[in-house]
PDB file of N, CA and C in Angstrom:
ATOM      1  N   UNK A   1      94.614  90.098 107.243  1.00  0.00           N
ATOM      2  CA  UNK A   1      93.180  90.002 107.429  1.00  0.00           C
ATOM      3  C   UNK A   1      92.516  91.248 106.840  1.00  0.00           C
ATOM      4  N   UNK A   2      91.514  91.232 105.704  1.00  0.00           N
ATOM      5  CA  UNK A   2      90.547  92.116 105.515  1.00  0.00           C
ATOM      6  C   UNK A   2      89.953  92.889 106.267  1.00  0.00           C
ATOM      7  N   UNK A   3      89.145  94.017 106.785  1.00  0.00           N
ATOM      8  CA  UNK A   3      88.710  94.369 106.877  1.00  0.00           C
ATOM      9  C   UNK A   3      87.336  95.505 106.364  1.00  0.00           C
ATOM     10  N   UNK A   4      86.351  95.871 106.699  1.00  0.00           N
ATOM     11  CA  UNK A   4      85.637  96.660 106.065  1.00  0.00           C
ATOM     12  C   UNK A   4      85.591  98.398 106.443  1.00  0.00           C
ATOM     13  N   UNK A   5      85.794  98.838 105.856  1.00  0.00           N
ATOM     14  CA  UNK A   5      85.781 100.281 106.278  1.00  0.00           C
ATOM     15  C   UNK A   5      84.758 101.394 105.278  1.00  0.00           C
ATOM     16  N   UNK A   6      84.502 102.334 106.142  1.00  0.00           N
ATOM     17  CA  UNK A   6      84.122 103.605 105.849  1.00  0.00           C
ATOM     18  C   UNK A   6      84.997 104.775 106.220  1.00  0.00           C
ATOM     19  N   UNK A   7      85.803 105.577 105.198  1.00  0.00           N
ATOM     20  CA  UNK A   7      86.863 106.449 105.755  1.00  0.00           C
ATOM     21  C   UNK A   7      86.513 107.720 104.296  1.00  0.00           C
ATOM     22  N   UNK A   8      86.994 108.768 105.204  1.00  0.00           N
ATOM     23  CA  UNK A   8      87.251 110.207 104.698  1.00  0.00           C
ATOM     24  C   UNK A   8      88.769 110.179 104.533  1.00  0.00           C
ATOM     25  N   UNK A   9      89.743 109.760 105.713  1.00  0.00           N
ATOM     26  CA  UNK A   9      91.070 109.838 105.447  1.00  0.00           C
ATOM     27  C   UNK A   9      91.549 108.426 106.498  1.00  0.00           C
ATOM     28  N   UNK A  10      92.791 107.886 106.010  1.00  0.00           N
ATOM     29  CA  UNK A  10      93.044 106.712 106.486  1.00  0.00           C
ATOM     30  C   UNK A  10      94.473 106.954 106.262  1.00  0.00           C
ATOM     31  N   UNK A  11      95.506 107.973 106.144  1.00  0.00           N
ATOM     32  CA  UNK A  11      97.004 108.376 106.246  1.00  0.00           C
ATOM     33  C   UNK A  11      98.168 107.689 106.879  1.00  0.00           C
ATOM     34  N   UNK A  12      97.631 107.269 108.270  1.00  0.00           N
ATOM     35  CA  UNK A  12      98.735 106.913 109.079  1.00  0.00           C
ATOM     36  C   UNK A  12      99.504 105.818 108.934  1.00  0.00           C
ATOM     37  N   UNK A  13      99.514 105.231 107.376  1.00  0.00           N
ATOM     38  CA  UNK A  13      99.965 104.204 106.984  1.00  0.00           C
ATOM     39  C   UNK A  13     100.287 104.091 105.859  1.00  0.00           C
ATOM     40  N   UNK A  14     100.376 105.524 105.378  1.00  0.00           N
ATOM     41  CA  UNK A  14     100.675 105.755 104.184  1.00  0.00           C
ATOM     42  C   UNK A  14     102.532 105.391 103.863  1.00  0.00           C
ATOM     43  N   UNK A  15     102.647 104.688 102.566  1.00  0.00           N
ATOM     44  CA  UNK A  15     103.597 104.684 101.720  1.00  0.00           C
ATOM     45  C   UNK A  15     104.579 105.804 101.677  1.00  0.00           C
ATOM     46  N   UNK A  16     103.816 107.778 101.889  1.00  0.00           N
ATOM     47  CA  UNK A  16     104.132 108.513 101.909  1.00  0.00           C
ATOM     48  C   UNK A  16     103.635 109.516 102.530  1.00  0.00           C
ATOM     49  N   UNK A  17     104.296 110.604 103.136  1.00  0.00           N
ATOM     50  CA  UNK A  17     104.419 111.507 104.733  1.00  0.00           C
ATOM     51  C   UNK A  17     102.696 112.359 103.833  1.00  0.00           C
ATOM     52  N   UNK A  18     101.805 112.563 104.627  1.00  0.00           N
ATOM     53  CA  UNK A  18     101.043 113.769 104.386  1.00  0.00           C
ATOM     54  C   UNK A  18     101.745 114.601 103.329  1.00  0.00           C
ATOM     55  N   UNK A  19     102.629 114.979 103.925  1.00  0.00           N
ATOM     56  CA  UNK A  19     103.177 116.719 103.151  1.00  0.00           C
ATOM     57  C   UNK A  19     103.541 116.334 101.619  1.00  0.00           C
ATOM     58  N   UNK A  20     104.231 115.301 101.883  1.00  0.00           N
ATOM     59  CA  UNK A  20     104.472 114.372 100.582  1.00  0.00           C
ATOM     60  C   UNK A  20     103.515 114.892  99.581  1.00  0.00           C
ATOM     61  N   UNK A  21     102.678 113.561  99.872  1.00  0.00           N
ATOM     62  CA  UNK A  21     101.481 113.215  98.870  1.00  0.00           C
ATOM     63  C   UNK A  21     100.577 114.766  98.670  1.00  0.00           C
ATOM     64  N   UNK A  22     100.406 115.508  99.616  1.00  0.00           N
ATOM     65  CA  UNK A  22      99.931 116.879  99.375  1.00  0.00           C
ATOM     66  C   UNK A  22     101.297 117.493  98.439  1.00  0.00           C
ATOM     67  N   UNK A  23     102.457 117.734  98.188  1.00  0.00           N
ATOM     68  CA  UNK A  23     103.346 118.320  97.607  1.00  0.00           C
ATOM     69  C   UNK A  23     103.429 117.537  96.076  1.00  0.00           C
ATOM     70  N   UNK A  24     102.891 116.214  96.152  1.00  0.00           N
ATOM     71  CA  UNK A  24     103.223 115.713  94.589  1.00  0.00           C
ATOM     72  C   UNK A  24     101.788 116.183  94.358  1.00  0.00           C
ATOM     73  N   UNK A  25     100.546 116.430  94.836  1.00  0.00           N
ATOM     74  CA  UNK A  25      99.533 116.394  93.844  1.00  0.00           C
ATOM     75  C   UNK A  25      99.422 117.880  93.284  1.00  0.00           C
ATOM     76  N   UNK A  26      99.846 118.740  94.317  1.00  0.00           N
ATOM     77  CA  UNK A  26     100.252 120.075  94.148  1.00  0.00           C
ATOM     78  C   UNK A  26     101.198 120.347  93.081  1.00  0.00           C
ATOM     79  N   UNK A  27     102.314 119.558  93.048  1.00  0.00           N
ATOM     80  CA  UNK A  27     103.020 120.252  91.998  1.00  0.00           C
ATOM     81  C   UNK A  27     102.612 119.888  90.925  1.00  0.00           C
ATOM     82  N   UNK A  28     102.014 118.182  90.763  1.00  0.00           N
ATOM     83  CA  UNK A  28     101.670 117.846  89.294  1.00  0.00           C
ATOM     84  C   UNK A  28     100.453 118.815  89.436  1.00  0.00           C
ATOM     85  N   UNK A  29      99.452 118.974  89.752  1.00  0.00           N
ATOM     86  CA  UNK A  29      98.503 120.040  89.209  1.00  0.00           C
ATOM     87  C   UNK A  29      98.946 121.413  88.752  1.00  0.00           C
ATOM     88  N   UNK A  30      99.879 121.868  89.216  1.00  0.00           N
ATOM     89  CA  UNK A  30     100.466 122.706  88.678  1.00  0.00           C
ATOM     90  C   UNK A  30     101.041 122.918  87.374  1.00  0.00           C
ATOM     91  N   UNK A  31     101.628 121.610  86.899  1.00  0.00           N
ATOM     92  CA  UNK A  31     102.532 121.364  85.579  1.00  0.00           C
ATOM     93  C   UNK A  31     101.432 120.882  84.809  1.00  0.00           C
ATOM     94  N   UNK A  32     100.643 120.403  84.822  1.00  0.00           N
ATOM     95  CA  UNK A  32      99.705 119.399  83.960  1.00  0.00           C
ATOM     96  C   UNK A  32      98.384 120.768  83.464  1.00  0.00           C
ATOM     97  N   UNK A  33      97.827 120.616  82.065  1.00  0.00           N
ATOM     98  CA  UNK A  33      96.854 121.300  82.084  1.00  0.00           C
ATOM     99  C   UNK A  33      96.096 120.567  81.964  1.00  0.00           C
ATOM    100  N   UNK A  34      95.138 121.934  82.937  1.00  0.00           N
ATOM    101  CA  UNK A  34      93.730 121.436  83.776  1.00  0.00           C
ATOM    102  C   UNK A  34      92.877 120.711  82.732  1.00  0.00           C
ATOM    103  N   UNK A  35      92.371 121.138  81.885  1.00  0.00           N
ATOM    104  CA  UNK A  35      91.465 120.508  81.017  1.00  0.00           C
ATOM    105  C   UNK A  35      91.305 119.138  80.698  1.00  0.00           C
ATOM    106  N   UNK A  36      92.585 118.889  81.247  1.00  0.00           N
ATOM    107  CA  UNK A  36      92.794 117.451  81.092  1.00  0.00           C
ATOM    108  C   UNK A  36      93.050 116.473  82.568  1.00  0.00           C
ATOM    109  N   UNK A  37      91.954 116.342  82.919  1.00  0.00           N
ATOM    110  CA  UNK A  37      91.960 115.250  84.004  1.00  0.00           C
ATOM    111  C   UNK A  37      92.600 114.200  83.964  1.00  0.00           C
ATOM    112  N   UNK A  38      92.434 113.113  82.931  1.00  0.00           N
ATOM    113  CA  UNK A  38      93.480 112.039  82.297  1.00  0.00           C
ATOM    114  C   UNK A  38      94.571 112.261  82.526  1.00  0.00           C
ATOM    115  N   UNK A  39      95.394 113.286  82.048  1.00  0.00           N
ATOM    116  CA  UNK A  39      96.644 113.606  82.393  1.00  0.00           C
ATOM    117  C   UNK A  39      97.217 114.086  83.873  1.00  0.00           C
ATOM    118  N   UNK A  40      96.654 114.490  84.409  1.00  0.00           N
ATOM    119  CA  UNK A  40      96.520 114.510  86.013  1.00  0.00           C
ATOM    120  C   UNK A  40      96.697 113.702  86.784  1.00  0.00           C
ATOM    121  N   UNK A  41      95.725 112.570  86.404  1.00  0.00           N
ATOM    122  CA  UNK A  41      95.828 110.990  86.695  1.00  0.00           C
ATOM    123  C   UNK A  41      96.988 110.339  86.834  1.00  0.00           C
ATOM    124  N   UNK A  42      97.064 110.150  85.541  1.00  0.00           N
ATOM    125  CA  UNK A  42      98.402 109.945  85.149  1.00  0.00           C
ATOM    126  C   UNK A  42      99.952 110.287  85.531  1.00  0.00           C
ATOM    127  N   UNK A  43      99.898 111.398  85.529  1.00  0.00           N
ATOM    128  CA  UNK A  43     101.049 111.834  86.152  1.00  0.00           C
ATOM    129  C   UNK A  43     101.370 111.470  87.714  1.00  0.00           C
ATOM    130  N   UNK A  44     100.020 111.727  88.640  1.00  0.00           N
ATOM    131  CA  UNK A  44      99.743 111.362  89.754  1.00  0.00           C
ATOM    132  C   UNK A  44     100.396 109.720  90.108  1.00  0.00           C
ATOM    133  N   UNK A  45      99.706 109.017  89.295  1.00  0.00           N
ATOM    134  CA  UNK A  45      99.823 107.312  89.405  1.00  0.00           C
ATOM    135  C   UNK A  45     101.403 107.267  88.993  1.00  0.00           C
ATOM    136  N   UNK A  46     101.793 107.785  88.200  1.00  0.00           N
ATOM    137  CA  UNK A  46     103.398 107.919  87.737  1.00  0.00           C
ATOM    138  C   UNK A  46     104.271 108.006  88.816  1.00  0.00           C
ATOM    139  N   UNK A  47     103.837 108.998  89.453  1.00  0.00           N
ATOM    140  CA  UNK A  47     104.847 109.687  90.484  1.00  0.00           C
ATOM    141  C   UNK A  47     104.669 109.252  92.284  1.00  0.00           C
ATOM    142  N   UNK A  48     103.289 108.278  92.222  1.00  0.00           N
ATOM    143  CA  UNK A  48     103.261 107.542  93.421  1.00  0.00           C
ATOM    144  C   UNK A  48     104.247 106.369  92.864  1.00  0.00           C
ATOM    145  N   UNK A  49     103.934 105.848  91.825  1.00  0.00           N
ATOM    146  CA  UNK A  49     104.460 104.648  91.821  1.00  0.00           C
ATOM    147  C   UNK A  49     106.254 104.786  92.032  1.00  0.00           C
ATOM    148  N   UNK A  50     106.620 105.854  91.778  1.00  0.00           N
ATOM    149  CA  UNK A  50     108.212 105.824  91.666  1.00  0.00           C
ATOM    150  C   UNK A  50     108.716 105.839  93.323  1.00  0.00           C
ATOM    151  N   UNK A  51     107.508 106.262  94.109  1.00  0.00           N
ATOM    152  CA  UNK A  51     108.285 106.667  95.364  1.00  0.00           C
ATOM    153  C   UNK A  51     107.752 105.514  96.458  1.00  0.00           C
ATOM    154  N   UNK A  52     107.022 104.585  95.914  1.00  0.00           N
ATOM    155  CA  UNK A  52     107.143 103.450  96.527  1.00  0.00           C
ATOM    156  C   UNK A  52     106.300 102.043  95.508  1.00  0.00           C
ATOM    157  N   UNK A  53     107.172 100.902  95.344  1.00  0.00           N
ATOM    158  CA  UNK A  53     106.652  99.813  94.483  1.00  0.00           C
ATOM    159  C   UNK A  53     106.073  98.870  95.106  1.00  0.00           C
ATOM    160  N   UNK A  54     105.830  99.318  96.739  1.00  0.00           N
ATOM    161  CA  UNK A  54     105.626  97.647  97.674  1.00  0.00           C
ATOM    162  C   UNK A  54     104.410  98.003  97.627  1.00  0.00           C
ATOM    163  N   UNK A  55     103.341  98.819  97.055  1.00  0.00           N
ATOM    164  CA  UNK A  55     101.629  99.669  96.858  1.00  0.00           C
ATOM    165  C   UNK A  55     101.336  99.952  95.057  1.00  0.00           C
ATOM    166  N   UNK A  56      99.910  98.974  95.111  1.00  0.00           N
ATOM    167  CA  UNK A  56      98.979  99.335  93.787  1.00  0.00           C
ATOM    168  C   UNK A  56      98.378 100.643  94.616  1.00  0.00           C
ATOM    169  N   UNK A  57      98.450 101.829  93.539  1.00  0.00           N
ATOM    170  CA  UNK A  57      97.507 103.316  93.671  1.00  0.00           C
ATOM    171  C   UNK A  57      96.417 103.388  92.967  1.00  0.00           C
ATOM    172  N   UNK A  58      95.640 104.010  93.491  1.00  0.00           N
ATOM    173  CA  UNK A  58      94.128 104.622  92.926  1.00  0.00           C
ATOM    174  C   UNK A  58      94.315 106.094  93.149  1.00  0.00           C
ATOM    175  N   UNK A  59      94.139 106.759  92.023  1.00  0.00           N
ATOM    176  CA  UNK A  59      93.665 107.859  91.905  1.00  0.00           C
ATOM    177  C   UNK A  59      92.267 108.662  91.336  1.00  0.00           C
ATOM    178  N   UNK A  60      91.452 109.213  92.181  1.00  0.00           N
ATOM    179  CA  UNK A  60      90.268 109.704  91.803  1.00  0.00           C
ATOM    180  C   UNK A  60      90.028 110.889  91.811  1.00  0.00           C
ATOM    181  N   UNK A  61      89.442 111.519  90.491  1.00  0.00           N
ATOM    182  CA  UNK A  61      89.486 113.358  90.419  1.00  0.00           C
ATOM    183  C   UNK A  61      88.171 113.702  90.224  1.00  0.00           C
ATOM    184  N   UNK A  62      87.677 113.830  91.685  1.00  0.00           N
ATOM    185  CA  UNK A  62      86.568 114.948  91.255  1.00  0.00           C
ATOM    186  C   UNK A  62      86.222 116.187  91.089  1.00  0.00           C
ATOM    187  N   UNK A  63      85.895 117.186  89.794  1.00  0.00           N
ATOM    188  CA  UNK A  63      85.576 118.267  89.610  1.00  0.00           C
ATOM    189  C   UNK A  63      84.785 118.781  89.746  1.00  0.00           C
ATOM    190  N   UNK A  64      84.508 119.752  90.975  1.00  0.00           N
ATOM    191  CA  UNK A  64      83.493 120.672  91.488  1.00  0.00           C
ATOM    192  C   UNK A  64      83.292 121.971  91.088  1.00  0.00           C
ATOM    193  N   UNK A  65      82.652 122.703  90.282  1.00  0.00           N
ATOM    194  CA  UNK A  65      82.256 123.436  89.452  1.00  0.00           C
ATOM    195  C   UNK A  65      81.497 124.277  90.788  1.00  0.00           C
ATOM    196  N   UNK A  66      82.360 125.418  91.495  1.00  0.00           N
ATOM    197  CA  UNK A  66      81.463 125.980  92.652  1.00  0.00           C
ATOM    198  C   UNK A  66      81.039 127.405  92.512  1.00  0.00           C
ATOM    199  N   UNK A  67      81.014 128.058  91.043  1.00  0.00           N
ATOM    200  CA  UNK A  67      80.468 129.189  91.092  1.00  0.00           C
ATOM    201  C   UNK A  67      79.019 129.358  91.271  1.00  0.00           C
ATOM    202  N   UNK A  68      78.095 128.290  91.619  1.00  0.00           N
ATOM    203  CA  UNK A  68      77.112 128.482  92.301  1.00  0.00           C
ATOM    204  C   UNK A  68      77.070 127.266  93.417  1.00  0.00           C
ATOM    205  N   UNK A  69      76.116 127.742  94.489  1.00  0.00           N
ATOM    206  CA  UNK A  69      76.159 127.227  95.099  1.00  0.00           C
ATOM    207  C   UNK A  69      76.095 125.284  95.053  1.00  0.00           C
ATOM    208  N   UNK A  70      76.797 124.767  95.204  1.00  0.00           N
ATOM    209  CA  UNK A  70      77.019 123.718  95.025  1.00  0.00           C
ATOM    210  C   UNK A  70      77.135 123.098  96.600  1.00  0.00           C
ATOM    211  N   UNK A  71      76.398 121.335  96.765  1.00  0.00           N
ATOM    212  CA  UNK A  71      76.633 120.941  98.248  1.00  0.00           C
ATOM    213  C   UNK A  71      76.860 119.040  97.318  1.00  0.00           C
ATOM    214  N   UNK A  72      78.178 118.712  97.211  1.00  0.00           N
ATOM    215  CA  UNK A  72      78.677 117.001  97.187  1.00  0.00           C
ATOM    216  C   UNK A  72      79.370 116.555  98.011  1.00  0.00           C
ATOM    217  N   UNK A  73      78.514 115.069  98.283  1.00  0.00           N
ATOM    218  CA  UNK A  73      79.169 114.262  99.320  1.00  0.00           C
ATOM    219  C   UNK A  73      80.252 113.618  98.640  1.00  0.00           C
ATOM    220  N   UNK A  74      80.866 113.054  98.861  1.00  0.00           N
ATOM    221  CA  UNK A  74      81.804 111.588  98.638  1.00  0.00           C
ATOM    222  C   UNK A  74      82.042 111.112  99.854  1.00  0.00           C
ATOM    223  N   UNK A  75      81.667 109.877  99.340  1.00  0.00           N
ATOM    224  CA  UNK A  75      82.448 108.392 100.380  1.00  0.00           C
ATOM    225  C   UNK A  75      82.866 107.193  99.285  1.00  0.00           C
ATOM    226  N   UNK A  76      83.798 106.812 100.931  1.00  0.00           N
ATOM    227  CA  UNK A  76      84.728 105.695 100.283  1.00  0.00           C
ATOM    228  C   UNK A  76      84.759 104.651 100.814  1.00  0.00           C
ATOM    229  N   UNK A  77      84.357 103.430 100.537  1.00  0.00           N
ATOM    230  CA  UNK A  77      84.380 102.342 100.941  1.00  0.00           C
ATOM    231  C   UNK A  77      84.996 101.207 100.492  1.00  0.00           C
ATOM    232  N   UNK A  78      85.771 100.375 101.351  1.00  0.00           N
ATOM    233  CA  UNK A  78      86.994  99.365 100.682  1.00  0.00           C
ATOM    234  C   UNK A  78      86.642  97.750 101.632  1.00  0.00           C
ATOM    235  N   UNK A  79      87.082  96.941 101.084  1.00  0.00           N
ATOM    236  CA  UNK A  79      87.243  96.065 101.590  1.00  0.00           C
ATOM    237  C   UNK A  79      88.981  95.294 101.717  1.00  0.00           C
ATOM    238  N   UNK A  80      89.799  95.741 102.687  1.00  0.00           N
ATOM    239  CA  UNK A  80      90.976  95.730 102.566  1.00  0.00           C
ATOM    240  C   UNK A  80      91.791  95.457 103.661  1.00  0.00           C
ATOM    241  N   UNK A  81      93.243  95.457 103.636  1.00  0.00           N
ATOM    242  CA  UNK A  81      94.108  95.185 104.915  1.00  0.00           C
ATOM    243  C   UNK A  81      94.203  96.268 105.570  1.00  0.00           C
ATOM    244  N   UNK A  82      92.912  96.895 106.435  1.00  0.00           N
ATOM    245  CA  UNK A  82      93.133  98.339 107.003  1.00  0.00           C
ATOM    246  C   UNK A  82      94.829  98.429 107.516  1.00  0.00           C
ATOM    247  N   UNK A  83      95.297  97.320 108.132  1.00  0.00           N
ATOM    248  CA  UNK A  83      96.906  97.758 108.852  1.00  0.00           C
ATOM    249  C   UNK A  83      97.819  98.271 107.673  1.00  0.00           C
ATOM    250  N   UNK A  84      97.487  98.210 106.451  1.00  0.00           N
ATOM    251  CA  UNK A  84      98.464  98.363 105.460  1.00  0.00           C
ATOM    252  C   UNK A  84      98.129  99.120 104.547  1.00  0.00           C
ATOM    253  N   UNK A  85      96.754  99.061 104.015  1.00  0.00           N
ATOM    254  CA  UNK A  85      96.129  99.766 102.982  1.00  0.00           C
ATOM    255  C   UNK A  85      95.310 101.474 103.794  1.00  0.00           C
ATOM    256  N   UNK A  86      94.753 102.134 102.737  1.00  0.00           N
ATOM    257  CA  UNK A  86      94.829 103.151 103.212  1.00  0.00           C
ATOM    258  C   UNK A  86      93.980 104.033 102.220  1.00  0.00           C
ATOM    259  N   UNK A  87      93.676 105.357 102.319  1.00  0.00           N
ATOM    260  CA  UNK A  87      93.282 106.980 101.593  1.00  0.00           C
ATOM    261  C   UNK A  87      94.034 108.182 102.123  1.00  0.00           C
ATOM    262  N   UNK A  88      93.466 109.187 101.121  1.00  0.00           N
ATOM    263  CA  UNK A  88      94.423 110.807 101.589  1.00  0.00           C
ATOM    264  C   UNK A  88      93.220 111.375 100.519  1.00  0.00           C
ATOM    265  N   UNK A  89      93.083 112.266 100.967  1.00  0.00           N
ATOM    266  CA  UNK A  89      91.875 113.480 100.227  1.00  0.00           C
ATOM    267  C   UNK A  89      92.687 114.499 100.111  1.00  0.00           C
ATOM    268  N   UNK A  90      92.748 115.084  99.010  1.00  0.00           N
ATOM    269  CA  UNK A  90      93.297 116.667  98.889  1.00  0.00           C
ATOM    270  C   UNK A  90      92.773 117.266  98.292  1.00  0.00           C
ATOM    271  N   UNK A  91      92.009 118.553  98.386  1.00  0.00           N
ATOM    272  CA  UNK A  91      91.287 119.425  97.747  1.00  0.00           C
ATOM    273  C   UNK A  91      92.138 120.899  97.512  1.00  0.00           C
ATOM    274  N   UNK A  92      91.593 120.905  96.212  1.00  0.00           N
ATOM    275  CA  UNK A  92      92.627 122.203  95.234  1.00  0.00           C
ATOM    276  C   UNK A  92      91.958 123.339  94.700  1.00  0.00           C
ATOM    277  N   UNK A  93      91.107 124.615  95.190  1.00  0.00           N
ATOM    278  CA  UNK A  93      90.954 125.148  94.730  1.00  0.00           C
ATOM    279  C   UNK A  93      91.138 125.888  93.598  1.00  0.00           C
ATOM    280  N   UNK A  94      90.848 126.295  92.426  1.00  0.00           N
ATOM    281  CA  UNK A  94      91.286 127.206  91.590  1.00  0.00           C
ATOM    282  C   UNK A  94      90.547 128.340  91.524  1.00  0.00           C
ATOM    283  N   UNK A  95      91.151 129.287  91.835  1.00  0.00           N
ATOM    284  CA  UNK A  95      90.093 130.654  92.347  1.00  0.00           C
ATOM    285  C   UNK A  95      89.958 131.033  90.430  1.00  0.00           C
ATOM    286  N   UNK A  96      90.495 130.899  89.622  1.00  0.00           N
ATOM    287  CA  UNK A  96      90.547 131.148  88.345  1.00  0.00           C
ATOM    288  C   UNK A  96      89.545 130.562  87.639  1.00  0.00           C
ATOM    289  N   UNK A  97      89.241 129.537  87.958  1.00  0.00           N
ATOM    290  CA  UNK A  97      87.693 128.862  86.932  1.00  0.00           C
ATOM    291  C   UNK A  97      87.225 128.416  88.447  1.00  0.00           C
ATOM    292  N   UNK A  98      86.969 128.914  88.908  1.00  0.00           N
ATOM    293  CA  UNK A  98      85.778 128.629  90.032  1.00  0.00           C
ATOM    294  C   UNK A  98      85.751 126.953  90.086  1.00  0.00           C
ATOM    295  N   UNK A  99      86.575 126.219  90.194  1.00  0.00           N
ATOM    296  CA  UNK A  99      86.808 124.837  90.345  1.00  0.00           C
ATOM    297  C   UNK A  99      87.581 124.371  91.614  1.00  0.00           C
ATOM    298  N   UNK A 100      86.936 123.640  92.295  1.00  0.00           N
ATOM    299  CA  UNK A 100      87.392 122.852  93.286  1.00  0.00           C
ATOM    300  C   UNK A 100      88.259 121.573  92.775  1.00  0.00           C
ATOM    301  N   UNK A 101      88.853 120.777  92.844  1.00  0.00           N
ATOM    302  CA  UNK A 101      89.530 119.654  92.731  1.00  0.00           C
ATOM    303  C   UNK A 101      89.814 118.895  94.335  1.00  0.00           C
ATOM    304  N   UNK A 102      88.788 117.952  93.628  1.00  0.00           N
ATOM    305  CA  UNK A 102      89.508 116.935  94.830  1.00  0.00           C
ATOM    306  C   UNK A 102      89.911 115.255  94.657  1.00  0.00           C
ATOM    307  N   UNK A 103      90.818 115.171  94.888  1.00  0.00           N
ATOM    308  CA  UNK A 103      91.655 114.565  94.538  1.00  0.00           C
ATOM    309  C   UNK A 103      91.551 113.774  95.706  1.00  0.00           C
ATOM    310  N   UNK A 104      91.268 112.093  95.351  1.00  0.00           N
ATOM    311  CA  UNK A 104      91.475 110.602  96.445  1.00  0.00           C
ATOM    312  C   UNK A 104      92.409 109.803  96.174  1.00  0.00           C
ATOM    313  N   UNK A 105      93.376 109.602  97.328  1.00  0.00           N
ATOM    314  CA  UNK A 105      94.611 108.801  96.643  1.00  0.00           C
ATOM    315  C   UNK A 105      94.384 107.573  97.690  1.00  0.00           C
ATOM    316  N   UNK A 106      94.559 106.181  96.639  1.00  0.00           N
ATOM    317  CA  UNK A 106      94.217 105.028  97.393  1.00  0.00           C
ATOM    318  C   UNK A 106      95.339 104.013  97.557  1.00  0.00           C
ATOM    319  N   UNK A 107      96.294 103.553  98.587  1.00  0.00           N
ATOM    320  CA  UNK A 107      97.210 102.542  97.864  1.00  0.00           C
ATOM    321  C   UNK A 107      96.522 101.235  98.490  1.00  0.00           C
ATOM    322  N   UNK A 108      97.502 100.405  97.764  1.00  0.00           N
ATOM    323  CA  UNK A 108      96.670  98.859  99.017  1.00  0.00           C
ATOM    324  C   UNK A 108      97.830  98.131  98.257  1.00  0.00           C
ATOM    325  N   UNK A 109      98.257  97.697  99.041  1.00  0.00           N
ATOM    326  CA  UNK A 109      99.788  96.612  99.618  1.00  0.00           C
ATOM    327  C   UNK A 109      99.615  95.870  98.416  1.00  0.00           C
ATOM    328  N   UNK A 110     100.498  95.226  98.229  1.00  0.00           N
ATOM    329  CA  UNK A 110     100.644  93.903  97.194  1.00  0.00           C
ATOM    330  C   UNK A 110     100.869  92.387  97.719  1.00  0.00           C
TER     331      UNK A 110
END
């Protein structure tokens, strides 16, 4: 059964543990250069998909540019099998270009 939701984080049904999904977006941001969001993506969607095939992923990168004062919302809204489907938010500072990264990871069952 569908449901409608409004969520910031929706985890407890995740494909993969918190620490997980915080440790793959972490390391691929690490290996991947920044300039390239696409490739971020990518790698991201790569490396969910290997660690579970029974979930289609969404990945979304927004770049926050916070050397001045900066104030963005995001929301997320789905129409989906809340018991199965799901989000995870991870935000990545880079104290080096004054860039925030935040990063929405979406799966939803097959």
């Amino acid at each position: 059964m569908s449901s409608a939701e409004t969520v910031q984080n929706k985890s407890d049904n995740s494909p993969l543990t918190v620490d997980k999904l915080i440790s793959v977006i972490e390391e691929k941001f690490e290996q991947v250069d920044k300039s390239s969001s696409d490739e971020i993506i990518k790698e991201l969607l790569q490396s969910f998909s290997k660690h579970s095939s029974q979930f289609k992923y969404i990945v979304n990168l927004t770049i926050v540019d916070v050397s001045n004062a900066v104030d963005i919302e995001n929301k997320f809204g789905a129409s989906w099998n809340a018991k199965k489907d799901g989000l995870f938010n991870h935000i990545i500072v880079d104290k080096v270009s004054n860039k925030q990264y935040v990063f929405t990871v979406v799966w939803v069952s097959k």
